[in-house]
Protein backbone atom coordinates (compact mmCIF):
# COMPACT_ATOMS: atom_id res chain seq x y z
CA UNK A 1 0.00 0.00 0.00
CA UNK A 2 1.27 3.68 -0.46
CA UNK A 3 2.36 5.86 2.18
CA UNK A 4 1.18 9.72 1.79
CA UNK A 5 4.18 11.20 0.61
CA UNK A 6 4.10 8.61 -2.45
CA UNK A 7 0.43 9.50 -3.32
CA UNK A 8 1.22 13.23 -2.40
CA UNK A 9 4.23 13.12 -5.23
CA UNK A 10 1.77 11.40 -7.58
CA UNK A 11 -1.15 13.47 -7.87
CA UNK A 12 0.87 16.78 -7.53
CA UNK A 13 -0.71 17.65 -3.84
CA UNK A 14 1.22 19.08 -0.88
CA UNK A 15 1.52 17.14 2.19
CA UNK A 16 0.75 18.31 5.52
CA UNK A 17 1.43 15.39 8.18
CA UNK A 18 3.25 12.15 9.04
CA UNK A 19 4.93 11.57 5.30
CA UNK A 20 5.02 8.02 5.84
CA UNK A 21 1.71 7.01 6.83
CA UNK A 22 0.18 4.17 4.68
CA UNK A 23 -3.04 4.63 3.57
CA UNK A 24 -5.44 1.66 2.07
CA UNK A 25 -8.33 3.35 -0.01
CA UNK A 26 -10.79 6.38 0.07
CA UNK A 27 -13.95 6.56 1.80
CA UNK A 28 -16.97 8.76 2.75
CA UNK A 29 -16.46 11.53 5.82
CA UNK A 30 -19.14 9.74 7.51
CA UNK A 31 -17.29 6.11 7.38
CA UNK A 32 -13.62 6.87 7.03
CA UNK A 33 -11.00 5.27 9.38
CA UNK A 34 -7.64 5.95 10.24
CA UNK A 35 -5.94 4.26 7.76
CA UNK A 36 -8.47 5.90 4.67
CA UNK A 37 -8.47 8.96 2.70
CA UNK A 38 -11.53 10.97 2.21
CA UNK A 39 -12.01 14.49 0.50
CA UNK A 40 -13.43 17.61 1.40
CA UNK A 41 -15.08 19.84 -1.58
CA UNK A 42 -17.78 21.69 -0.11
CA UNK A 43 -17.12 24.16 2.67
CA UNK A 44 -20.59 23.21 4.26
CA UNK A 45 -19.22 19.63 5.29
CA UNK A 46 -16.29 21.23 7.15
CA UNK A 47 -17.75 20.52 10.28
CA UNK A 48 -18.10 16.66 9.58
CA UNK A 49 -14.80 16.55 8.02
CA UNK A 50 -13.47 17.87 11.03
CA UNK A 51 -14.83 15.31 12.98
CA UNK A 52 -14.42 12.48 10.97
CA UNK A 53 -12.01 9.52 11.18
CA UNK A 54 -10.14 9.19 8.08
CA UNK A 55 -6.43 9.82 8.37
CA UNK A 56 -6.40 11.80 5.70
CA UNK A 57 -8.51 14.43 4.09
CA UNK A 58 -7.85 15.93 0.47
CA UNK A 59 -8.35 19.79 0.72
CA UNK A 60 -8.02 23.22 -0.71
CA UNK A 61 -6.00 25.66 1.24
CA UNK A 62 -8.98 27.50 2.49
CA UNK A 63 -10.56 23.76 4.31
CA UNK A 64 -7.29 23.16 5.38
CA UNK A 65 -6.42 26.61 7.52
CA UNK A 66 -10.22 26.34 8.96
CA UNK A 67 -9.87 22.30 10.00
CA UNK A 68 -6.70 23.19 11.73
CA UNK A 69 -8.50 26.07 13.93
CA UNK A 70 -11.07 24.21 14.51
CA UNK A 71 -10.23 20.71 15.81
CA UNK A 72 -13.02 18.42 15.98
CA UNK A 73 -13.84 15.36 18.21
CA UNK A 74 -11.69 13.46 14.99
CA UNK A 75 -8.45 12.28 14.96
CA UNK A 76 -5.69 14.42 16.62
CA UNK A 77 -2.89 13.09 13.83
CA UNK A 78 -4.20 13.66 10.47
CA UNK A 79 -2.51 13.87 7.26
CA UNK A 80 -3.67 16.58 4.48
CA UNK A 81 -3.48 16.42 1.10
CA UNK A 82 -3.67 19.82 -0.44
CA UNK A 83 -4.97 20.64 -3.50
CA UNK A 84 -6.25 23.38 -5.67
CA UNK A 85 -9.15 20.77 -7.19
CA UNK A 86 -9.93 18.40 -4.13
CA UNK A 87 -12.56 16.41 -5.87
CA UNK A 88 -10.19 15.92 -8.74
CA UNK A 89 -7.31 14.79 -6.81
CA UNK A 90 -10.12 12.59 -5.19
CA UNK A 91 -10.97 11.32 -8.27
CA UNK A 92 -7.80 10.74 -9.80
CA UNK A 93 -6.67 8.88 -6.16
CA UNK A 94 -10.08 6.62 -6.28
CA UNK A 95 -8.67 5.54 -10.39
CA UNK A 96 -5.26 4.40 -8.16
CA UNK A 97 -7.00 2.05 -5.71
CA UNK A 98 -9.08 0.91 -7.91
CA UNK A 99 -6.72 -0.49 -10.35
CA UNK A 100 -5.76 -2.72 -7.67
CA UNK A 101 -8.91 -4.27 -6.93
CA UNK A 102 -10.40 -4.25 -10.66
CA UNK A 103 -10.64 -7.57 -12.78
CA UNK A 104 -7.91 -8.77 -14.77
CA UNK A 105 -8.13 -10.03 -18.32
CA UNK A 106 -5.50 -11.99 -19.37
CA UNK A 107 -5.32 -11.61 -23.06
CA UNK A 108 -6.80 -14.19 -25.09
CA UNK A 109 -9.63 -15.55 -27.07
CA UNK A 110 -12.14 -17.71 -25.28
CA UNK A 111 -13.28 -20.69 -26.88
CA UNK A 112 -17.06 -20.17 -27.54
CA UNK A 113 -16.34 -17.08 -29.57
CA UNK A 114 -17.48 -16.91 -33.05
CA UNK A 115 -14.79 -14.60 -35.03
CA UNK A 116 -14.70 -13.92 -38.62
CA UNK A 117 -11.21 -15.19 -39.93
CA UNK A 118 -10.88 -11.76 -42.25
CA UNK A 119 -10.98 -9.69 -38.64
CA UNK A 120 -7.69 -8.54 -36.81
CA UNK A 121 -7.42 -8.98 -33.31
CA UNK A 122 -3.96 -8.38 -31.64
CA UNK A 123 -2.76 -10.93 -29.41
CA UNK A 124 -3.19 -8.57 -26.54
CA UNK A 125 -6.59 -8.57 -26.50
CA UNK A 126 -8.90 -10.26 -24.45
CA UNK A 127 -12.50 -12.03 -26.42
CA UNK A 128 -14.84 -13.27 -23.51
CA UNK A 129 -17.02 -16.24 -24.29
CA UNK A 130 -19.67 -16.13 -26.85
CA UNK A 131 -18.74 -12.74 -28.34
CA UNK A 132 -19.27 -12.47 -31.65
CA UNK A 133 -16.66 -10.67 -34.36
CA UNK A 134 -17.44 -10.12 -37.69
CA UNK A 135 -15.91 -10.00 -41.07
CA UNK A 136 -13.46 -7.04 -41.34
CA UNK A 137 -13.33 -5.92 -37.55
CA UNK A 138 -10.15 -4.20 -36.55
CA UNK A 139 -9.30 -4.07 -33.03
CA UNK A 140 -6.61 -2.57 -31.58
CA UNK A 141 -3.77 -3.31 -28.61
CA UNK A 142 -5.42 -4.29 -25.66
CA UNK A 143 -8.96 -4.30 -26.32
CA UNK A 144 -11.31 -6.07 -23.73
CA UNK A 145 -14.58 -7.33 -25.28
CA UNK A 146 -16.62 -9.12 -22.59
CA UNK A 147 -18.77 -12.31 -22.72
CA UNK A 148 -22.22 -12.20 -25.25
CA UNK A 149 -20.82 -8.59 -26.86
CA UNK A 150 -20.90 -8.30 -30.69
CA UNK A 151 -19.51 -6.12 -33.00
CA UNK A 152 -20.77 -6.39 -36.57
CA UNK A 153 -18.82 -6.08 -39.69
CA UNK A 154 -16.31 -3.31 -40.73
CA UNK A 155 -16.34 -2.04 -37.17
CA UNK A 156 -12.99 -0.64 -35.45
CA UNK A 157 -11.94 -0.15 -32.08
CA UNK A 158 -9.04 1.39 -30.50
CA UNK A 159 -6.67 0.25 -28.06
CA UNK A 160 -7.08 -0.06 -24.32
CA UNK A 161 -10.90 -0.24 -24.61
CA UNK A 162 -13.01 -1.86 -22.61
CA UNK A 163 -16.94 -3.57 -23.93
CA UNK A 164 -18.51 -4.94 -20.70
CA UNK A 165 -21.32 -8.22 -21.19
CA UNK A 166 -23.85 -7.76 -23.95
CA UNK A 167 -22.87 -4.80 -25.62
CA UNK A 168 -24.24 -4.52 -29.09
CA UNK A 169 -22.15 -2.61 -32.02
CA UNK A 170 -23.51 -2.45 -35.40
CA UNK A 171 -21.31 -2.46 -38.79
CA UNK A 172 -18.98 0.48 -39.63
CA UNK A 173 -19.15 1.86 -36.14
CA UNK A 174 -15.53 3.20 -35.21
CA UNK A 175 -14.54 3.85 -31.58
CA UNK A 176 -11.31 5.44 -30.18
CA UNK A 177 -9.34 4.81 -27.85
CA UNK A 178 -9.66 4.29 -23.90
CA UNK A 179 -13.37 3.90 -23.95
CA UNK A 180 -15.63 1.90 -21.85
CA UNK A 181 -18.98 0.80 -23.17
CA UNK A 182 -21.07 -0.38 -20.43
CA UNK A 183 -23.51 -3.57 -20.72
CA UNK A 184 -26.32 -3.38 -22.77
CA UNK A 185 -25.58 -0.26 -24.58
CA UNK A 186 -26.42 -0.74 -28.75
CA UNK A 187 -24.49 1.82 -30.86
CA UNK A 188 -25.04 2.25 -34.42
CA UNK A 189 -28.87 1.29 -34.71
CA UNK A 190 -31.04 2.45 -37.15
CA UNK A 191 -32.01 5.93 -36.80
CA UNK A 192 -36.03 6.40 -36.16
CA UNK A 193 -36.26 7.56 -39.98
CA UNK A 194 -39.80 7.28 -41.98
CA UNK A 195 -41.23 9.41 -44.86
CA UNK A 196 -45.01 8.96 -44.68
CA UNK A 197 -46.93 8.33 -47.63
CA UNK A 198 -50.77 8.45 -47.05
CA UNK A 199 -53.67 9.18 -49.21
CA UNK A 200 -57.38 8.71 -48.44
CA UNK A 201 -57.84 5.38 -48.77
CA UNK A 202 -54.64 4.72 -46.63
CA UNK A 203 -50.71 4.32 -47.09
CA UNK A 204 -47.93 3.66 -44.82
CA UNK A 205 -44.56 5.40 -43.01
CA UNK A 206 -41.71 4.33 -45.78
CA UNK A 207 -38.42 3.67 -43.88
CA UNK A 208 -35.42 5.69 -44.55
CA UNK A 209 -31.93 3.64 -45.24
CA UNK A 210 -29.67 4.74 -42.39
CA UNK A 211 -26.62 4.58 -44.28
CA UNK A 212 -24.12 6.44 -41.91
CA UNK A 213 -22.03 5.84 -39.11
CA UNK A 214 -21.53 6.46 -35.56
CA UNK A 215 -17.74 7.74 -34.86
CA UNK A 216 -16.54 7.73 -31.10
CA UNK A 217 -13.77 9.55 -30.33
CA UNK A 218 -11.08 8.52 -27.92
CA UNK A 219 -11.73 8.78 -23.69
CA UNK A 220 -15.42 7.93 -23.93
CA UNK A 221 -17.42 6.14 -21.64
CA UNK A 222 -20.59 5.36 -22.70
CA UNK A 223 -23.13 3.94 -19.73
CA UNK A 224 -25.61 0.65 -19.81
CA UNK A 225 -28.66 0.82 -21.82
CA UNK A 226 -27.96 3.49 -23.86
CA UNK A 227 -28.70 3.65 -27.12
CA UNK A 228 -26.77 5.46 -29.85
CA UNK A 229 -28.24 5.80 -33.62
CA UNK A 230 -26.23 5.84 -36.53
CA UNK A 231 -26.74 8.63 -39.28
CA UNK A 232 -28.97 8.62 -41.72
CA UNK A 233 -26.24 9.98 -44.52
CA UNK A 234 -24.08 11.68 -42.36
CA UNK A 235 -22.18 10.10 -39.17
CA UNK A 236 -23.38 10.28 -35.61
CA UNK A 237 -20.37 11.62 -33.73
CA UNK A 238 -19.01 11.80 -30.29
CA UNK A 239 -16.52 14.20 -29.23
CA UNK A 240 -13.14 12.81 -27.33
CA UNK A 241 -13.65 12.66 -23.26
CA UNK A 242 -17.12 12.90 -23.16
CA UNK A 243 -19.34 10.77 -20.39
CA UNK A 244 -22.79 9.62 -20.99
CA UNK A 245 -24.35 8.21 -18.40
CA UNK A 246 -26.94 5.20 -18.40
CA UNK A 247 -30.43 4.82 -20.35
CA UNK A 248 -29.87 8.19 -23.04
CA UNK A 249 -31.31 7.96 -26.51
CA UNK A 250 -28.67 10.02 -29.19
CA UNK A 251 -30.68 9.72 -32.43
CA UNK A 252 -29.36 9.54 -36.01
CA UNK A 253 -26.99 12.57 -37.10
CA UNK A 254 -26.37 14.38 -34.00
CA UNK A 255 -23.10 15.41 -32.99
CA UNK A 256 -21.79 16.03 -29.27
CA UNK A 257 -18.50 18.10 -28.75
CA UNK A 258 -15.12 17.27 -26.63
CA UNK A 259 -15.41 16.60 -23.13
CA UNK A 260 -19.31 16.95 -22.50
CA UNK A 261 -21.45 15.12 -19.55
CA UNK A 262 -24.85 13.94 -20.59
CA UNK A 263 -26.60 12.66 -16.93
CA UNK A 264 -29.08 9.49 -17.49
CA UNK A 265 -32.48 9.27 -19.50
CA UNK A 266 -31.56 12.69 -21.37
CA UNK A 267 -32.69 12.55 -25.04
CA UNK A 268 -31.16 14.15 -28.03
CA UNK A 269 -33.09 14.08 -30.96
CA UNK A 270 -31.73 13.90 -34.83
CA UNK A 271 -29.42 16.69 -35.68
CA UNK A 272 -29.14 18.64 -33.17
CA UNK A 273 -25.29 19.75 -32.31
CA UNK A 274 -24.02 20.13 -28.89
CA UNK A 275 -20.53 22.13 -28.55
CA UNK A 276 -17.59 21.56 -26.02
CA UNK A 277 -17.94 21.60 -22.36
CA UNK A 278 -21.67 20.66 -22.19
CA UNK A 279 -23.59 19.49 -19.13
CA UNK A 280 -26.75 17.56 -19.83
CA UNK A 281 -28.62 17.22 -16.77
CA UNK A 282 -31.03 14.22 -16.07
CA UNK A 283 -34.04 13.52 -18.36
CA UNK A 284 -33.49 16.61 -20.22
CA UNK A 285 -34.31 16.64 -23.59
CA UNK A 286 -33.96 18.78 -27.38
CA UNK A 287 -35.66 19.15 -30.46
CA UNK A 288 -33.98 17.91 -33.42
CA UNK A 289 -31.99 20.31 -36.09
CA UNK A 290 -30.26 22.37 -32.89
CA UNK A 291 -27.26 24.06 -32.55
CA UNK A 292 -26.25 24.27 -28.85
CA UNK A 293 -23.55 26.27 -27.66
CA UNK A 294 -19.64 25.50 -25.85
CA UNK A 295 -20.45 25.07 -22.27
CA UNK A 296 -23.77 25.73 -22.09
CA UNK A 297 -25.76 23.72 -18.91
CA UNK A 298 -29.18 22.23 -19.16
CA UNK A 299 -30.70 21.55 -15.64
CA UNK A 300 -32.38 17.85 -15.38
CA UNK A 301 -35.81 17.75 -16.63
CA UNK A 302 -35.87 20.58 -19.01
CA UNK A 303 -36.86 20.77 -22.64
CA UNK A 304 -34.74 22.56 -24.94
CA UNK A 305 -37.16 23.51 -28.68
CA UNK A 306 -34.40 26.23 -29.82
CA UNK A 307 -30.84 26.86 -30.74
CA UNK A 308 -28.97 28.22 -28.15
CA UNK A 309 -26.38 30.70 -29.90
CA UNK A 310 -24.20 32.53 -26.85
CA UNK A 311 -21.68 30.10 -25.12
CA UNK A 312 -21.69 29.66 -21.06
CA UNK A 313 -25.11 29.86 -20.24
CA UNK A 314 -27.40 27.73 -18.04
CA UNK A 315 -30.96 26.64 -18.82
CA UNK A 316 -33.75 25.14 -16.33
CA UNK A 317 -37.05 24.47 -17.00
CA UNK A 318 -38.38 22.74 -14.13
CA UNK A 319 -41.37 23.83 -11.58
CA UNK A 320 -40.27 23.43 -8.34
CA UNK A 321 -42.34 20.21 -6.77
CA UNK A 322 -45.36 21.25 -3.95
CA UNK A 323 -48.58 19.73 -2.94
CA UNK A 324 -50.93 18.65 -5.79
CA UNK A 325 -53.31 20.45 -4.63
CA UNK A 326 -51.04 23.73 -4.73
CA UNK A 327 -49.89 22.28 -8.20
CA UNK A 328 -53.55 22.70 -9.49
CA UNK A 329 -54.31 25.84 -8.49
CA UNK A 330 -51.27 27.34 -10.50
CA UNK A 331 -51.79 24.89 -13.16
CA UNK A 332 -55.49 26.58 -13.73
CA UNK A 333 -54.04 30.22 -13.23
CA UNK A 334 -51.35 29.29 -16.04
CA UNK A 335 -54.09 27.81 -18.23
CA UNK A 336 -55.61 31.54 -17.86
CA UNK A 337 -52.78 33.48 -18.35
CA UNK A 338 -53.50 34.50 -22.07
CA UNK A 339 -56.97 35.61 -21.63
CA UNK A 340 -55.54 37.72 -18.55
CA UNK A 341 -52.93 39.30 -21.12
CA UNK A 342 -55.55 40.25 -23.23
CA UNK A 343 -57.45 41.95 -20.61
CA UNK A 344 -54.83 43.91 -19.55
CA UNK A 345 -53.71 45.18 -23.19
CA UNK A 346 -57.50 46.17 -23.20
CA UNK A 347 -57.37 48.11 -19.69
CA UNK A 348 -54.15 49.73 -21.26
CA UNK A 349 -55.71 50.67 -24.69
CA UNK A 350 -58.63 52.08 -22.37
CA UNK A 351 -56.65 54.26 -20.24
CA UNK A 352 -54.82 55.43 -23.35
CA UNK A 353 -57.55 56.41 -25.14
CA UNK A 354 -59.03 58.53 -21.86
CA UNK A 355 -55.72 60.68 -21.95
C-alpha cells in the first residue's frame, strides 16, 4: 500500500502530516477510518470533516487553515493532502486504488467465440465467451470485449478499450481509444427515420436507409442501456472525453462536442449539435436540427425547442415540486394566463384612449 508522501508526489498535492503514513483506499467523511483517505469539496461539510475519522482528508487551502483552527472530536494526527481541485485529486486517487482491486483479463480468445477469420485482433486482447466478431473488424492493442458482446462487420476499435457483457455494435461503427462501453448499450442502430406516404384510402410510413455511421472519439465512456443511432447519410459523432451516463437515446446525425457530460435518460433528438464543455442534466431533452452552444448547462428535466447561440449559459425548466393540490391551483391560473394578457392590453388601450 502507499504511504502519503508517495500519493502526495503522484497526484501533484502538498503534504501536511506524518509523510510516511500508509493509507489503504478512500472513503466517505461519515465512514472513514484511520488508515483511509476521504475528500473535502464543499465548505458546508467542514464541520463533519473535522470530525471524521479518516487519516487523511484531500483539501483546498482555504478547508485546510479552517480544520486546523477548529479541531473536531476526529483524529488528533491527520494527514492533508492539499490541492487546488480536491474532488479531482479525489478522483484521480479513487482511479489508483481501484486499479488494484479491478478484474484482470489476461489476453486471449475464449473458446465459444465466433470470429470472422478476415478480422484482426492483436494478441493482446482479451474475447470473452460467446462474443461475436465479424468479417473485417479491426481491433486494436489491448482491447477487452466481454462475454455475449458483438460487434458487426467493418467495425474498429481502439486500443485499451473496454466492452462490458452484452454490448451490441452495429457495422462500420468506429470507436477510439480508452473507452468503456457499459452492458447493454447498442451503438449504431437504425435511426427512427420514416417518410409517410398516405392518401385517403390509406398508405404507410416508408423507412429511410440509415446509411451512416456512428464515430466515437477517444476517452469515452458510454453507460448501460444506452442507445446510440447511426446517421442517416451523415455520421453520428461523439466528441473525445465525453461521459454519458446510463439509459440516453442520441438519435441519427447528432453530434456532441469534446469533453461533455450527458446525466441518465436525457434525449437528443436527430441533428441537433451540442458544442464543447456541455452538461446535460437528467431527463433533459432537445428538439432535433439544434445548434447548442460551448459550455452551455441544461438543468435535469428541461426541454430545450431552440438553438442556443451565446456560449456559457445555463438553462432550467423545471417547476419546483409542492402539494398537488397547490400544483392545481397554479396549473389553472397558467391555463388563464392568455386571456388575462388580453385583458390587460385592453385596460391599457382604455386608459390610453381617456388621456
Amino acid at each position: 500500500m502507499p504511504t502519503a508522501i508517495e500519493l502526495a508526489e503522484q497526484f501533484q498535492a502538498s503534504l501536511v502530516g506524518e509523510a510516511s503514513s500508509v493509507l489503504i483506499g478512500l472513503a466517505p467523511l461519515e465512514r472513514a477510518q484511520v488508515n483511509q483517505i476521504s475528500f473535502l469539496s464543499n465548505p458546508l461539510y467542514r464541520q463533519q470533516a473535522s470530525d471524521s475519522l479518516a487519516g487523511a482528508l484531500i483539501v483546498d487551502e482555504s478547508d485546510l487553515a479552517f480544520l486546523q483552527a477548529n479541531p473536531g472530536v476526529g483524529i488528533s494526527k491527520r494527514v492533508y493532502f492539499v490541492s487546488k481541485n480536491p474532488y479531482v485529486t479525489f478522483a484521480k486517487m479513487a482511479q489508483h486504488f481501484a486499479k488494484a482491486s479491478a478484474p484482470k483479463y489476461a489476453p486471449g480468445i475464449h473458446s465459444s467465440a465466433a470470429i470472422d477469420s478476415s478480422a484482426i485482433i492483436p494478441s493482446s486482447c482479451h474475447i470473452g465467451p460467446f462474443v461475436q466478431i465479424g468479417a473485417g473488424v479491426k481491433l486494436g492493442e489491448r482491447v477487452t470485449i466481454l462475454g455475449n458482446t458483438s460487434v458487426a462487420m467493418n467495425s474498429q476499435i481502439g486500443s485499451d478499450t473496454l466492452l462490458y457483457p452484452s454490448v451490441s455494435i452495429y457495422h462500420d461503427t468506429h470507436i477510439g481509444e480508452r473507452c468503456i462501453i457499459h452492458s447493454s448499450a447498442v451503438i449504431g442502430a437504425d435511426g427512427f427515420g420514416f417518410a409517410p406516404d398516405f392518401s385517403a384510402t390509406g398508405g404507410e410510413w416508408v423507412k429511410i436507409p440509415q446509411t451512416g455511421r456512428v464515430v466515437i472519439a477517444s476517452d469515452v465512456e458510454i453507460g448501460a442501456s444506452t442507445t446510440i443511432d447511426r446517421g442517416a447519410m451523415s455520421d453520428t459523432v461523439i466528441g473525445a472525453g465525453t461521459k454519458i451516463d446510463n439509459q440516453v437515446q442520441i438519435a441519427h446525425n447528432v453530434t456532441i462536442g469534446n469533453c461533455c457530460v450527458v446525466a441518465g435518460c436525457a434525449a437528443i433528438s436527430g441533428s441537433t449539435k451540442i458544442g464543447n464543455f456541455c452538461i446535460i442534466g437528467g431527463a433533459a431533452n432537445f428538439a432535433g436540427h439544434l445548434s447548442i452552444a460551448d459550455r452551455t448547462t441544461v438543468s435535469g428535466n428541461t426541454s430545450i425547442i431552440r438553438s442556443i447561440t451565446e456560449p456559457g449559459q445555463h438553462f432550467t425548466g423545471v417547476y419546483p415540486s409542492m402539494l398537488h393540490s397547490a400544483w392545481e391551483k397554479n396549473a389553472a391560473i397558467l391555463r388563464g394566463l392568455d386571456k388575462i394578457r388580453q385583458r390587460l392590453r385592453l385596460l391599457d388601450k382604455g386608459k390610453r384612449s381617456e388621456s
